[in-house]
C-alpha atoms as a PDB file:
ATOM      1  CA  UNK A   1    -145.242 -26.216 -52.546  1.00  0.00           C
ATOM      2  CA  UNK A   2    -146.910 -29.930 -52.600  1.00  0.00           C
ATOM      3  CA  UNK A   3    -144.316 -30.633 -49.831  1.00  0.00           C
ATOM      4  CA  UNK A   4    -145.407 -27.759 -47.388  1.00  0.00           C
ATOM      5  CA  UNK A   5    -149.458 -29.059 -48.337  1.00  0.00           C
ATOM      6  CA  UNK A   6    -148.512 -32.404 -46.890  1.00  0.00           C
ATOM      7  CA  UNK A   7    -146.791 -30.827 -44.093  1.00  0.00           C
ATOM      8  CA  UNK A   8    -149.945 -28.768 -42.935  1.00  0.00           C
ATOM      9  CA  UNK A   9    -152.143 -31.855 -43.901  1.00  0.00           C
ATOM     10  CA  UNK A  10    -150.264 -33.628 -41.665  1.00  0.00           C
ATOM     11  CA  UNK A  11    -150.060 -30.679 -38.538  1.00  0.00           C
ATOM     12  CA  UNK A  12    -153.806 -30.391 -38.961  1.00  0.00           C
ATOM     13  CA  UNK A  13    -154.179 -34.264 -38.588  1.00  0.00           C
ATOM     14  CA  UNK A  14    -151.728 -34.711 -36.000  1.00  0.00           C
ATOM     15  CA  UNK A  15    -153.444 -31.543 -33.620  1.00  0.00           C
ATOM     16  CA  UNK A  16    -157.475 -32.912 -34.217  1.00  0.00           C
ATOM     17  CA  UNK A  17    -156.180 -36.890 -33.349  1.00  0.00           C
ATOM     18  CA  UNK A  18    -153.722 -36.390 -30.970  1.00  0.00           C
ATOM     19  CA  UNK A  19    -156.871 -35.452 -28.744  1.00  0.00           C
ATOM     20  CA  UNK A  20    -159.987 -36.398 -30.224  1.00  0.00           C
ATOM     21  CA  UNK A  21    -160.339 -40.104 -29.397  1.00  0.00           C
ATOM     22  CA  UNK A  22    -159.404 -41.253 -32.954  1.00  0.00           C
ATOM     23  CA  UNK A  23    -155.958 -42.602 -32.836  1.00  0.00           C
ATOM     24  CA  UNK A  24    -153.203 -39.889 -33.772  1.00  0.00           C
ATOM     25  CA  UNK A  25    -150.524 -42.598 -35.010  1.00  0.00           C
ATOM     26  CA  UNK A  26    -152.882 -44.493 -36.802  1.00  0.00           C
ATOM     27  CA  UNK A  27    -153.813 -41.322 -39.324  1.00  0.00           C
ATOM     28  CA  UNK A  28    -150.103 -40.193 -39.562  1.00  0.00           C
ATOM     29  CA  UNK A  29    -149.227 -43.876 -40.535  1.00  0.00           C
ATOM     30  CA  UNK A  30    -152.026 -44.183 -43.273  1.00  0.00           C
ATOM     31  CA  UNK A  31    -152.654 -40.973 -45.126  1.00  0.00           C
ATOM     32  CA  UNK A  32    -149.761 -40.770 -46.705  1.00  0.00           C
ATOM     33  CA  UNK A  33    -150.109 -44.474 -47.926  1.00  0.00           C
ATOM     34  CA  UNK A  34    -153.879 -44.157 -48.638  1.00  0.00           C
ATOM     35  CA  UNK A  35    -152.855 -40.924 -50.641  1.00  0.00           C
ATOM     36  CA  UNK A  36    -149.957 -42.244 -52.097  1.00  0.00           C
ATOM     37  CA  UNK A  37    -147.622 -39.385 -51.137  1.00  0.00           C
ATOM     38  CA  UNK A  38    -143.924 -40.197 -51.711  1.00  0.00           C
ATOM     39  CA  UNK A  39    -141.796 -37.828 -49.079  1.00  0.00           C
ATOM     40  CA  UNK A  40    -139.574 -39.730 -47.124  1.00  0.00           C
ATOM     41  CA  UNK A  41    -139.440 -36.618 -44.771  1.00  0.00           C
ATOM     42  CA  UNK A  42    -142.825 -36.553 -43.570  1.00  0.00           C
ATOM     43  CA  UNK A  43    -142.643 -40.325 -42.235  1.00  0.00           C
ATOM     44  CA  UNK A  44    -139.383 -39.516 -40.431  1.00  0.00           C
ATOM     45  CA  UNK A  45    -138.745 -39.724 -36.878  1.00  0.00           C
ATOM     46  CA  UNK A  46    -137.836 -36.059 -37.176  1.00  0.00           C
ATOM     47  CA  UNK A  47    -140.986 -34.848 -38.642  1.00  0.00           C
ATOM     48  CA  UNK A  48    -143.281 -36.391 -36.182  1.00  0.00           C
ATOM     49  CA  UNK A  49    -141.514 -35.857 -33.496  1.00  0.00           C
ATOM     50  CA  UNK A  50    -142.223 -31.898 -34.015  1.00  0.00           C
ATOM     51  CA  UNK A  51    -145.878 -32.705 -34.427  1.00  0.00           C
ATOM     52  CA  UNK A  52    -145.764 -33.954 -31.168  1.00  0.00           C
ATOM     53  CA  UNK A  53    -144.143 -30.928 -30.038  1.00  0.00           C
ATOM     54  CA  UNK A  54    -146.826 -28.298 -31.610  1.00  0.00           C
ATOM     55  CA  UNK A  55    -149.450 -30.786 -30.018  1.00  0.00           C
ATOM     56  CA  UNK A  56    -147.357 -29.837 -26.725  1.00  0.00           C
ATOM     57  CA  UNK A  57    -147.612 -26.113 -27.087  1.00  0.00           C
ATOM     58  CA  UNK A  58    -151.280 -26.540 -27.528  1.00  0.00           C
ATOM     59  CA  UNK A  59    -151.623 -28.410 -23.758  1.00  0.00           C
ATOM     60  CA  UNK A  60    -148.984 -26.256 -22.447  1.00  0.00           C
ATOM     61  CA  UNK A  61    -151.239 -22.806 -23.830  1.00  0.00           C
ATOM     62  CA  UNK A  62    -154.563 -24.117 -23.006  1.00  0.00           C
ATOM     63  CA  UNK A  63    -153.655 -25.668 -19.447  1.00  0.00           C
ATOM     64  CA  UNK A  64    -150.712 -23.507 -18.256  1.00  0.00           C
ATOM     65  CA  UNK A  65    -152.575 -22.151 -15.158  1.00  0.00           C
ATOM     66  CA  UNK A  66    -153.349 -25.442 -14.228  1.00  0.00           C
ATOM     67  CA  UNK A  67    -149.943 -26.990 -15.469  1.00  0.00           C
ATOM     68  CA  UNK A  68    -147.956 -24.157 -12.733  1.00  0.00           C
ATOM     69  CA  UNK A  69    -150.618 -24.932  -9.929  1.00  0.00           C
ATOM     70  CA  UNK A  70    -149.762 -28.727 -10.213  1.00  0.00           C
ATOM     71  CA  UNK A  71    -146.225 -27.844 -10.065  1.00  0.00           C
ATOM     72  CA  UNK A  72    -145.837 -25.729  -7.363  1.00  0.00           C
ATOM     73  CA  UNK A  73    -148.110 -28.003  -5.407  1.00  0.00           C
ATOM     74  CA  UNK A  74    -145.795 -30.914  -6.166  1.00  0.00           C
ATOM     75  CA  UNK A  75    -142.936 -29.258  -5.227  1.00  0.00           C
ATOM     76  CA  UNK A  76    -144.793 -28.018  -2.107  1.00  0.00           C
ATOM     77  CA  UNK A  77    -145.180 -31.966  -1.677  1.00  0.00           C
ATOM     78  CA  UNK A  78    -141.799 -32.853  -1.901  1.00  0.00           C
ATOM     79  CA  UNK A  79    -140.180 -30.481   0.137  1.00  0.00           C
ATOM     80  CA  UNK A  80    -142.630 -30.676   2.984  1.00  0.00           C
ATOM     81  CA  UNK A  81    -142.570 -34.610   2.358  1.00  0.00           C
ATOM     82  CA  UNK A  82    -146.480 -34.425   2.661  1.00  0.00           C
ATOM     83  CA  UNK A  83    -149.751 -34.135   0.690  1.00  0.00           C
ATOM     84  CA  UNK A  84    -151.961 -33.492   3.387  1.00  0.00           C
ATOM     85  CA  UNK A  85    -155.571 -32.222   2.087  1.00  0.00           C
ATOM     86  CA  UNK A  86    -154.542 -30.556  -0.672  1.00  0.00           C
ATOM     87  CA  UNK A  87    -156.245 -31.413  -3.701  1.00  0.00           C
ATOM     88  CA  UNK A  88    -153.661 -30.274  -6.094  1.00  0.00           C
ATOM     89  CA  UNK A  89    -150.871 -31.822  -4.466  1.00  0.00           C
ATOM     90  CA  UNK A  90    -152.872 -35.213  -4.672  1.00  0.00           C
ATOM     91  CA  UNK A  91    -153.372 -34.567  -8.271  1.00  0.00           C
ATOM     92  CA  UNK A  92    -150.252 -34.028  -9.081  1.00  0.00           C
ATOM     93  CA  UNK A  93    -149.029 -37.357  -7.703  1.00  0.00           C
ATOM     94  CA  UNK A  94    -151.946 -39.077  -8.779  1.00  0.00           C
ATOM     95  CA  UNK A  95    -150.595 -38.390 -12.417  1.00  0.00           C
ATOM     96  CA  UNK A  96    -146.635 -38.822 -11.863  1.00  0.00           C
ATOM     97  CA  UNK A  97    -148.421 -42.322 -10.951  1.00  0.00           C
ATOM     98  CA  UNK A  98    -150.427 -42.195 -14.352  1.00  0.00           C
ATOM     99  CA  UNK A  99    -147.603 -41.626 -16.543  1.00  0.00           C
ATOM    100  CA  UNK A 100    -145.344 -44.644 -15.105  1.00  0.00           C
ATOM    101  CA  UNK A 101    -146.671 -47.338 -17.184  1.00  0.00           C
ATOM    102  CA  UNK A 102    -145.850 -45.628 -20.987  1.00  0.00           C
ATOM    103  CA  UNK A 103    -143.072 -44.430 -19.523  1.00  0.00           C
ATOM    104  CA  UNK A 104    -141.284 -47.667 -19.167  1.00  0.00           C
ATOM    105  CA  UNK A 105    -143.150 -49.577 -22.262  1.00  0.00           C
ATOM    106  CA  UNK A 106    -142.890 -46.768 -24.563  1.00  0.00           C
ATOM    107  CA  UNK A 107    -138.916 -45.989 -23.945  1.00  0.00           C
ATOM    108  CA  UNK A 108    -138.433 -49.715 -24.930  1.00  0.00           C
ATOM    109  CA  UNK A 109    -141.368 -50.766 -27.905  1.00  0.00           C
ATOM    110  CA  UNK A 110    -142.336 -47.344 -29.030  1.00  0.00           C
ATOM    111  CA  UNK A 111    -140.178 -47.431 -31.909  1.00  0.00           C
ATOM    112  CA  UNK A 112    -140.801 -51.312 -32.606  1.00  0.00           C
ATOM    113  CA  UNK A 113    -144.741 -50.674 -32.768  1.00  0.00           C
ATOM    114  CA  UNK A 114    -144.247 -47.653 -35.315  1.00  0.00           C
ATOM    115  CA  UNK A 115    -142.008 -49.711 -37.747  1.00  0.00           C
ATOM    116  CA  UNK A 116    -144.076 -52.683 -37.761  1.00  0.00           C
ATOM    117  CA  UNK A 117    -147.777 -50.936 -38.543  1.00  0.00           C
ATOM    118  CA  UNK A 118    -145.950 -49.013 -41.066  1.00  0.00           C
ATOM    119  CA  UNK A 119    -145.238 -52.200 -43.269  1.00  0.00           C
ATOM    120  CA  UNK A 120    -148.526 -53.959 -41.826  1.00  0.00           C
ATOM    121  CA  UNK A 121    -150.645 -51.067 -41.808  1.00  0.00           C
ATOM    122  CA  UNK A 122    -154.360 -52.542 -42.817  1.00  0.00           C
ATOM    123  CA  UNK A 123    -153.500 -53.788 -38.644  1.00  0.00           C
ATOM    124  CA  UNK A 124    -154.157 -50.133 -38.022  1.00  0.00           C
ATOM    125  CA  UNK A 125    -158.653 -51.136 -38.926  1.00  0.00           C
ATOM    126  CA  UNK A 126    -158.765 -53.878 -36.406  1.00  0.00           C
ATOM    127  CA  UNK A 127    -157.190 -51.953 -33.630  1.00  0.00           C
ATOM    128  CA  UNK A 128    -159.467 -49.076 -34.791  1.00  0.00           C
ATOM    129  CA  UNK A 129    -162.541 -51.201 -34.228  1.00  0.00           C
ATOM    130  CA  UNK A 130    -161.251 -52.338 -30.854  1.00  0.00           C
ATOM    131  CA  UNK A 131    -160.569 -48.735 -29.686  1.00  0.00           C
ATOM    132  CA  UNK A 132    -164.376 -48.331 -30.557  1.00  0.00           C
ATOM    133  CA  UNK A 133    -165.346 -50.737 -28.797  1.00  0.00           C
ATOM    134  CA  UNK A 134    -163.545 -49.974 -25.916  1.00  0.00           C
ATOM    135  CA  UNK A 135    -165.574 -46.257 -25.701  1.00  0.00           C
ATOM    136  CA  UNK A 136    -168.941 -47.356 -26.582  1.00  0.00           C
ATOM    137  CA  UNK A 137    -168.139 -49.818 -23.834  1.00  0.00           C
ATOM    138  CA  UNK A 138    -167.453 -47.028 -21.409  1.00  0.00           C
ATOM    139  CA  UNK A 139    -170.155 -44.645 -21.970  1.00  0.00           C
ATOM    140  CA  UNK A 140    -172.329 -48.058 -21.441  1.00  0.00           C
ATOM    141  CA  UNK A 141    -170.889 -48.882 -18.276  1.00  0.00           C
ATOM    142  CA  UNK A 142    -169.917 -46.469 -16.880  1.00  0.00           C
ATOM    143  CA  UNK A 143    -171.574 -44.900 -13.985  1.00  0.00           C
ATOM    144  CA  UNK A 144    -170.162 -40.655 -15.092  1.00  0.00           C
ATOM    145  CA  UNK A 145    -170.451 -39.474 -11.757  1.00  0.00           C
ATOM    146  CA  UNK A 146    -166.995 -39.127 -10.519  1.00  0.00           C
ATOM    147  CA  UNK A 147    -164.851 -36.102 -10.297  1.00  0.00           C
ATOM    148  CA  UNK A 148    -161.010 -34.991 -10.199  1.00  0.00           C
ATOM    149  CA  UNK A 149    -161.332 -34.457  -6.811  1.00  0.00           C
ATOM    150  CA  UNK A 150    -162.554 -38.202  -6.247  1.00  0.00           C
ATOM    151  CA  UNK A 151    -159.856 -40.150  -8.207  1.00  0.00           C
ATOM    152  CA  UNK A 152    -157.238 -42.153  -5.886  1.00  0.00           C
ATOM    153  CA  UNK A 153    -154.185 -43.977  -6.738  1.00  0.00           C
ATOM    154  CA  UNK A 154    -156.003 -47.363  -8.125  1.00  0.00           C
ATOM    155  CA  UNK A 155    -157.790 -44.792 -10.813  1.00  0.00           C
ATOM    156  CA  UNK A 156    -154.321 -43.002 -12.044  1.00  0.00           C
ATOM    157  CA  UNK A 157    -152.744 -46.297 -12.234  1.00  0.00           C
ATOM    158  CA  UNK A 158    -155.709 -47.728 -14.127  1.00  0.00           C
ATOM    159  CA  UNK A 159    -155.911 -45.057 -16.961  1.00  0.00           C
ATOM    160  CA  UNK A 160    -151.813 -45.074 -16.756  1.00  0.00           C
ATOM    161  CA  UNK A 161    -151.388 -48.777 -17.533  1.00  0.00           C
ATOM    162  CA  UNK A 162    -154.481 -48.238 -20.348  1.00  0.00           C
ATOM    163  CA  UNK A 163    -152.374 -45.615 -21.607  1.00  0.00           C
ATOM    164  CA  UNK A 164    -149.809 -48.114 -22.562  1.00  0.00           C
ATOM    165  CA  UNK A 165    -151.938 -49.668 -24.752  1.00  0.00           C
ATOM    166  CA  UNK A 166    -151.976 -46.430 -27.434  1.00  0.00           C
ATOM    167  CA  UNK A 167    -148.274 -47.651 -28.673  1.00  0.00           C
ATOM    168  CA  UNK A 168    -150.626 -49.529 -31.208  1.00  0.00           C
ATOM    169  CA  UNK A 169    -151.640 -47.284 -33.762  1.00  0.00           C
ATOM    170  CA  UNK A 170    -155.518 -47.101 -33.782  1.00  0.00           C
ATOM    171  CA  UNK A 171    -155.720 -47.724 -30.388  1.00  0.00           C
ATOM    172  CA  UNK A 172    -155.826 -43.729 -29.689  1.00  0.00           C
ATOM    173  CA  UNK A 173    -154.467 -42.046 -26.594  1.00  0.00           C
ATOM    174  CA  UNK A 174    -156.787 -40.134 -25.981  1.00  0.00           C
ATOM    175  CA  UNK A 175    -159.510 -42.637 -26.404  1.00  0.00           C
ATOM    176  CA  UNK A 176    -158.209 -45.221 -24.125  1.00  0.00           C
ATOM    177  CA  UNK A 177    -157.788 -43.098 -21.494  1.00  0.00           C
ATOM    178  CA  UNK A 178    -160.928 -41.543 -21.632  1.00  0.00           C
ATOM    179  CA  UNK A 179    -162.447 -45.218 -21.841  1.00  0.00           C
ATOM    180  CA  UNK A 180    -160.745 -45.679 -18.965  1.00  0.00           C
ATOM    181  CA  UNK A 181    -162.138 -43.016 -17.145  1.00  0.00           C
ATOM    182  CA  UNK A 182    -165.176 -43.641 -18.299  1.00  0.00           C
ATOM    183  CA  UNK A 183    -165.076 -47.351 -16.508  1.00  0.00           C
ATOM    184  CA  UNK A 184    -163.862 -45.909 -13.422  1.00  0.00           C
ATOM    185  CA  UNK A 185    -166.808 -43.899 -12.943  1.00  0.00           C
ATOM    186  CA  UNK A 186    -165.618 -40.739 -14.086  1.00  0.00           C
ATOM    187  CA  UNK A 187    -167.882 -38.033 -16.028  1.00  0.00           C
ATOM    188  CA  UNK A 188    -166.751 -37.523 -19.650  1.00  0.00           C
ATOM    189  CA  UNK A 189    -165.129 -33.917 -19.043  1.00  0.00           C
ATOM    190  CA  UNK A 190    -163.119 -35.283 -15.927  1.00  0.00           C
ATOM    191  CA  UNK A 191    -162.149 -38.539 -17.915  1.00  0.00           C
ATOM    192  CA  UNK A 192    -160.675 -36.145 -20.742  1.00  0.00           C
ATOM    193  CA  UNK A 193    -159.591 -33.568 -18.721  1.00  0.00           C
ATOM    194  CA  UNK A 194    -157.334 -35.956 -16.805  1.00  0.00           C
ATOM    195  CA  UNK A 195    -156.161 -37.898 -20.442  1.00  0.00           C
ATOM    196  CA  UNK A 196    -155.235 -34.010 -21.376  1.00  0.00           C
ATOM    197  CA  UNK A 197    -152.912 -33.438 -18.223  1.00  0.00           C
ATOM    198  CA  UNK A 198    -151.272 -37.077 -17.878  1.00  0.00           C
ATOM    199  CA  UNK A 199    -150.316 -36.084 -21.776  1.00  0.00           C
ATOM    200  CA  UNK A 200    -148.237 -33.518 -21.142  1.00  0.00           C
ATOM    201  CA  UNK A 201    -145.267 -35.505 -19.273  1.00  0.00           C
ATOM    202  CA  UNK A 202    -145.788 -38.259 -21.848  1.00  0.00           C
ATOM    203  CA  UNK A 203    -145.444 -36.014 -24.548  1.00  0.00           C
ATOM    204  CA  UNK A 204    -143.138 -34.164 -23.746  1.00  0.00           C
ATOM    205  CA  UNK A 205    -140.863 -37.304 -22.592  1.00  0.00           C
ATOM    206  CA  UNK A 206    -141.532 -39.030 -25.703  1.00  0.00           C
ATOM    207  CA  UNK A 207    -140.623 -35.559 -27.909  1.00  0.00           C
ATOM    208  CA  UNK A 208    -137.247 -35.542 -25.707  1.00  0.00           C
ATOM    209  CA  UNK A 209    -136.592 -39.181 -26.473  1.00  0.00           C
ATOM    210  CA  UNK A 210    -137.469 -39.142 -30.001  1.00  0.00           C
ATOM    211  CA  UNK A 211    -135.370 -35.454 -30.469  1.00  0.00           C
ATOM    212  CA  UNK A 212    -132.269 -37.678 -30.256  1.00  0.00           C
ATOM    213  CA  UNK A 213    -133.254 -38.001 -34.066  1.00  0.00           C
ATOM    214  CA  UNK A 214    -132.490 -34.811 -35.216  1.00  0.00           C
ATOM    215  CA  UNK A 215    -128.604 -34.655 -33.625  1.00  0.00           C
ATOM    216  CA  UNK A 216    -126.727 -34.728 -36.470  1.00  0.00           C
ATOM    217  CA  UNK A 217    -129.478 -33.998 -39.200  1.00  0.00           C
ATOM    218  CA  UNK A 218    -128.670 -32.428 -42.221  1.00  0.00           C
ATOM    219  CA  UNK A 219    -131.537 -30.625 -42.848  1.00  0.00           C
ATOM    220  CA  UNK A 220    -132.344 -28.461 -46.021  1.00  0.00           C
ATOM    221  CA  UNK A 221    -134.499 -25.684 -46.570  1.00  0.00           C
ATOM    222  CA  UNK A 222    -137.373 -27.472 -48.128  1.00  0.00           C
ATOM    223  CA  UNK A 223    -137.838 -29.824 -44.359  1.00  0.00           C
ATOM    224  CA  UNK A 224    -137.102 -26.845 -42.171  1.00  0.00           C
ATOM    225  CA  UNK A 225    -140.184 -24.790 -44.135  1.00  0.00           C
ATOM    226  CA  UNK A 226    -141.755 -28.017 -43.619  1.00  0.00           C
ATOM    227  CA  UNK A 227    -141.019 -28.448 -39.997  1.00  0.00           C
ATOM    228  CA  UNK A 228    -141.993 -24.728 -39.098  1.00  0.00           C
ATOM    229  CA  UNK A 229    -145.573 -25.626 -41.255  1.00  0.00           C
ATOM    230  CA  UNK A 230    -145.900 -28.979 -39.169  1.00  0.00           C
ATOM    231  CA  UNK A 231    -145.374 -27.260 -36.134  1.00  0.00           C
ATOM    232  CA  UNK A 232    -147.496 -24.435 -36.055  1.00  0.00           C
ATOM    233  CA  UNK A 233    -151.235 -26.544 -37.617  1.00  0.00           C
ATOM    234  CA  UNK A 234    -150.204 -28.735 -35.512  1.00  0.00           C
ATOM    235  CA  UNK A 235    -150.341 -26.349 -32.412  1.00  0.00           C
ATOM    236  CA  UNK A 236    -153.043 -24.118 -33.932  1.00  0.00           C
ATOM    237  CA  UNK A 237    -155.622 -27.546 -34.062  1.00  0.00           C
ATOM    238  CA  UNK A 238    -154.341 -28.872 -31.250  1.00  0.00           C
ATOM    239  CA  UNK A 239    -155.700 -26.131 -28.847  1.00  0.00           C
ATOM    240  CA  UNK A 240    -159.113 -25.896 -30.850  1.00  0.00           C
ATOM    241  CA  UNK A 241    -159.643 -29.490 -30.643  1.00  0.00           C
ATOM    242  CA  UNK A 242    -158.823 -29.626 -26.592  1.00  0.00           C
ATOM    243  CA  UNK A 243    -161.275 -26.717 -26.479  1.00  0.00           C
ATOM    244  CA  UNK A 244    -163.839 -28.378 -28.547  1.00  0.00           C
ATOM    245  CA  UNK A 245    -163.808 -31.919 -26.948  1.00  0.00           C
ATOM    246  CA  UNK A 246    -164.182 -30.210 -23.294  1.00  0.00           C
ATOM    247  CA  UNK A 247    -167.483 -28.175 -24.212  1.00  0.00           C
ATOM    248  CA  UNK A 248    -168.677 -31.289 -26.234  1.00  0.00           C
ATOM    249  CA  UNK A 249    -168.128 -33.807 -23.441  1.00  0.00           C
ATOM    250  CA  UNK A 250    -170.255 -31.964 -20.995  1.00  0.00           C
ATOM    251  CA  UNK A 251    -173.438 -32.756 -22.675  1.00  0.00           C
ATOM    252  CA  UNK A 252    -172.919 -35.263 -25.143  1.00  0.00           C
ATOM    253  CA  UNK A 253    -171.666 -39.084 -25.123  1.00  0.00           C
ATOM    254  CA  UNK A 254    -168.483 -40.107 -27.780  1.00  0.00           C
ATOM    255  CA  UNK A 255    -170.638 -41.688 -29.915  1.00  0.00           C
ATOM    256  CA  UNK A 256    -169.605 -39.649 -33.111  1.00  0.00           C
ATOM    257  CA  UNK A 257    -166.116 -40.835 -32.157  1.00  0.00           C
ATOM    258  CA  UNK A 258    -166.971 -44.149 -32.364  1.00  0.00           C
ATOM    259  CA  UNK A 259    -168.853 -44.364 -35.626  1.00  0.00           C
ATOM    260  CA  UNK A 260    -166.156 -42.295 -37.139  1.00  0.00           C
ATOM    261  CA  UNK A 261    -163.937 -45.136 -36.187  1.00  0.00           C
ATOM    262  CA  UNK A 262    -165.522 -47.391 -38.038  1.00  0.00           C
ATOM    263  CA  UNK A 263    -165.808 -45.552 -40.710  1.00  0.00           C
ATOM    264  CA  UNK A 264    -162.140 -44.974 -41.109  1.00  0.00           C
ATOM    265  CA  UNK A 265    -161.448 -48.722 -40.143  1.00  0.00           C
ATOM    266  CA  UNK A 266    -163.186 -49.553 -43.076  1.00  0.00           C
ATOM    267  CA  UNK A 267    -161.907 -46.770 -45.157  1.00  0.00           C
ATOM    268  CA  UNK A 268    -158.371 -48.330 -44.598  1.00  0.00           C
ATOM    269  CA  UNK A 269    -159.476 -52.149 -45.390  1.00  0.00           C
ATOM    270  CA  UNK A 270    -161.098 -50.353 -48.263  1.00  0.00           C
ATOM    271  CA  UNK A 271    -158.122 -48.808 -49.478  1.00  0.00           C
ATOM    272  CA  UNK A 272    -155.371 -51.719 -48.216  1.00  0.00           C
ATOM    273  CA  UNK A 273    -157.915 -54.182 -50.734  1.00  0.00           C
ATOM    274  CA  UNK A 274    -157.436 -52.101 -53.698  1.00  0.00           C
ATOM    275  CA  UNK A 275    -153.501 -51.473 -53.331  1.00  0.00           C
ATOM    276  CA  UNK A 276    -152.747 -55.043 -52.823  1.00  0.00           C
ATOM    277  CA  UNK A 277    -154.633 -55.733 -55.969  1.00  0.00           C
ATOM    278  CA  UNK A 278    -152.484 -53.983 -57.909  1.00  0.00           C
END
């Protein structure tokens, strides 16, 4: 039963971070440590490479009218080898262009990055801090008039290479793409709206590549139950907390997002100072 706790613990964490601007990887990699949990299972490649997938099924149910309109106007693209005025055909280009950059870093140092904060985790705070800084930045800056219909190819390239920058845990996804946005101009909705589509591709890829993982896997009852629990919180939060950040970003800045940052930043050098004093 403990097992199954940490499982929906973990779905619930994994479906609020993976799209609030609060660094999914970075909670997934300390909880359990902070908490002391022993279960190999839950820190497996297999395990969190389902959360990824119920985070997936939340995108894919909250954005699937959007998600077939880019599609077919991609297609459209392709096989009349023009974009023309089309604003969803433009979009959907604009964020094949966005997802280019993790793409090619995360295939290669995606697995690197994930080893090496788990054995140097108290790395996760600092990156946490910068990942603050880099929204309160934003909202500062940046002008929040811009829509989806005014991004070009310099924008989707800019919040695709800043993308990149989430394989460090703490540096959040979400967060750095939104600050991203955010810099470019863009209004808060648009900035996350745009982080929410370009994550669908990269998610998806990066569930794909990591499913390699569970070839072969002899699993038991005890982490299938825990898999199925993972899997659906995971989903479940994932499409309230895409709801929830939309409707907040209209009329307010991502200021709670960054004091909550450093709060847990210093929640983890809290709790790294007392473990490596005993």
């Amino acid at each position: 039963m403990e097992s199954l706790i940490h499982a929906a613990v973990l779905g619930i964490i994994q479906g609020l971070t993976e799209f609030l601007p609060i660094s999914s990887s970075a909670h997934l990699i300390a909880v359990p440590i902070v908490f002391g949990w022993r279960d190999a299972f839950i820190e497996s490649p297999a395990f969190d490479v389902m959360l990824h997938m119920g985070t997936l099924v939340a995108l894919l149910a909250y954005f699937w009218r959007d998600l077939v309109g880019l599609l077919v106007a991609w297609l459209a693209s392709i096989r009349e080898r023009r974009i023309g005025g089309d604003p969803e055909r433009r979009l959907s280009w604009l964020l094949v262009v966005s997802v280019v950059p993790a793409a090619i870093l995360g295939a290669g140092l995606e697995s690197f990055f994930d080893e090496a904060f788990r054995v140097h985790w108290q790395w996760i705070a600092l990156l946490a801090l910068v990942g603050a800084a880099l929204l309160w930045l934003g909202e500062r800056r940046g002008a929040q008039a811009r829509a989806l219909d005014g991004m070009n190819l310099r924008d989707a390239a800019t919040i695709g290479v800043a993308q990149a920058f989430a394989l460090f845990p703490g540096i959040s996804r979400s967060g750095v793409t939104i600050a991203a946005g955010l810099f470019l101009g863009l209004t808060r909705e648009t900035a996350a709206r745009f982080s929410f589509l370009m994550a669908v591709p990269v998610i998806a890829g990066a569930g794909v590549w990591k499913a390699r993982t569970l070839i072969g896997a002899d699993l038991g009852g005890a982490e299938v139950g825990q898999l199925v629990v993972g899997v659906v919180t995971s989903a479940i939060f994932g499409l309230i907390a895409i709801a929830v950040l939309l409707r907040f970003l209209r009329t307010n800045p991502t200021t709670v997002f960054v004091v909550y940052r450093i709060a847990f930043a210093a929640v983890l050098l809290v709790a790294w100072l007392g473990l490596s004093d005993r």
